[in-house]
Protein backbone atom coordinates (compact mmCIF):
# COMPACT_ATOMS: atom_id res chain seq x y z
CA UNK A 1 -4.06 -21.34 -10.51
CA UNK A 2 -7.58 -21.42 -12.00
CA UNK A 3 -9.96 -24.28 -10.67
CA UNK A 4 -13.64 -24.88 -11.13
CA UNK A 5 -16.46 -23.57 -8.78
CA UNK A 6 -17.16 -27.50 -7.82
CA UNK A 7 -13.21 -28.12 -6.25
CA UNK A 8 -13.58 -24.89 -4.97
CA UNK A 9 -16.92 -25.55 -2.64
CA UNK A 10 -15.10 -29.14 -2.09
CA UNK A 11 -12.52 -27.15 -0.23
CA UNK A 12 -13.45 -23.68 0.08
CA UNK A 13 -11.68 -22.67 3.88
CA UNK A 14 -8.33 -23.92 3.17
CA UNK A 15 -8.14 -22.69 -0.32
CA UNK A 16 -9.01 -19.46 0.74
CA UNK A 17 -6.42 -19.71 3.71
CA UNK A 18 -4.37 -20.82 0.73
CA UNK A 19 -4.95 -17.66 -0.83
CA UNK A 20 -4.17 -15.56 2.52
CA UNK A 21 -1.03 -17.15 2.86
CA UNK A 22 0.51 -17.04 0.03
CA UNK A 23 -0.82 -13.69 -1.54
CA UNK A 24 -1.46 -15.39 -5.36
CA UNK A 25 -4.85 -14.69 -6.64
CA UNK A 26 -6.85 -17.58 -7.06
CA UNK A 27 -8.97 -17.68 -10.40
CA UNK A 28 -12.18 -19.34 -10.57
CA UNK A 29 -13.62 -20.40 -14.44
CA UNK A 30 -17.35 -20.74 -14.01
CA UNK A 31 -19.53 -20.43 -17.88
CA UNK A 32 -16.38 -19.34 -19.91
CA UNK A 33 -15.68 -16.53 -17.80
CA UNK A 34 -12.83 -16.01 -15.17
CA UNK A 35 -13.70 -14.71 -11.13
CA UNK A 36 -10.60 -13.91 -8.93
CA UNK A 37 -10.58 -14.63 -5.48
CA UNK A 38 -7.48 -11.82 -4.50
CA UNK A 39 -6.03 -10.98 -1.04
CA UNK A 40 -6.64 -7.37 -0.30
CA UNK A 41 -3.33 -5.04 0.04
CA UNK A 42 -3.87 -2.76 2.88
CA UNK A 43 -2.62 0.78 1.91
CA UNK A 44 0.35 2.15 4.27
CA UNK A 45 -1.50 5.37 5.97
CA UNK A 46 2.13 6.59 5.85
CA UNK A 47 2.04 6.41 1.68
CA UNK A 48 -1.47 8.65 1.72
CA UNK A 49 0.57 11.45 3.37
CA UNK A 50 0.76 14.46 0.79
CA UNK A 51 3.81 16.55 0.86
CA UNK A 52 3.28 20.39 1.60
CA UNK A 53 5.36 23.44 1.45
CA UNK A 54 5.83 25.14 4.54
CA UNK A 55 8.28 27.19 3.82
CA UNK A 56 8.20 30.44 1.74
CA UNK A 57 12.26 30.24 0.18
CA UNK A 58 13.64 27.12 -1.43
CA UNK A 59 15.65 24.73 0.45
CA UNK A 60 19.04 25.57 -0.86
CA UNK A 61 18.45 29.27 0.30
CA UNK A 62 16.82 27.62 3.97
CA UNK A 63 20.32 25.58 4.13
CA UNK A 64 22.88 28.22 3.30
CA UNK A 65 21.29 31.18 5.42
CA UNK A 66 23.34 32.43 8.21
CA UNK A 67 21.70 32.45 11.46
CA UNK A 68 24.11 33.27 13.47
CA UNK A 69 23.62 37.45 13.41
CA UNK A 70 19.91 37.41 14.09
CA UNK A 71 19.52 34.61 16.52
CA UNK A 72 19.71 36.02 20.02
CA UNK A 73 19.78 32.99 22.93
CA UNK A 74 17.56 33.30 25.81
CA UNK A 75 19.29 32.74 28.84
């Protein structure tokens, strides 16, 4: 939706409630050119995780090794 600056100061706290709500970007034209008014997307902290190798063989060799021979229980 693109309005002018004047609706937009006519109405500016429920258009930008408007804008939280729905999460569409809100486009202002003021002088020919175009000014967005855009919700902010909060990152998941879980997505900026970065993967690491821990271990020195591939998985395929971890999965298939036989453990039974050297692992001892302690009891």
């Amino acid at each position: 939706m693109t309005i002018t600056p004047s609706k937009l100061r006519e109405n500016l706290y429920n258009i930008l409630d408007s804008v939280i709500e729905t999460k569409e970007p809100l486009e202002v034209k003021r002088n020919g050119q175009i000014l967005m008014i855009v919700p902010e997307h909060k990152k998941s902290r879980l997505k900026a995780i970065q993967p690491k190798k821990i271990t020195s063989c591939s998985d395929d060799e971890l999965i298939n090794t036989l453990w039974e021979g050297e692992w001892k229980p302690f009891i």
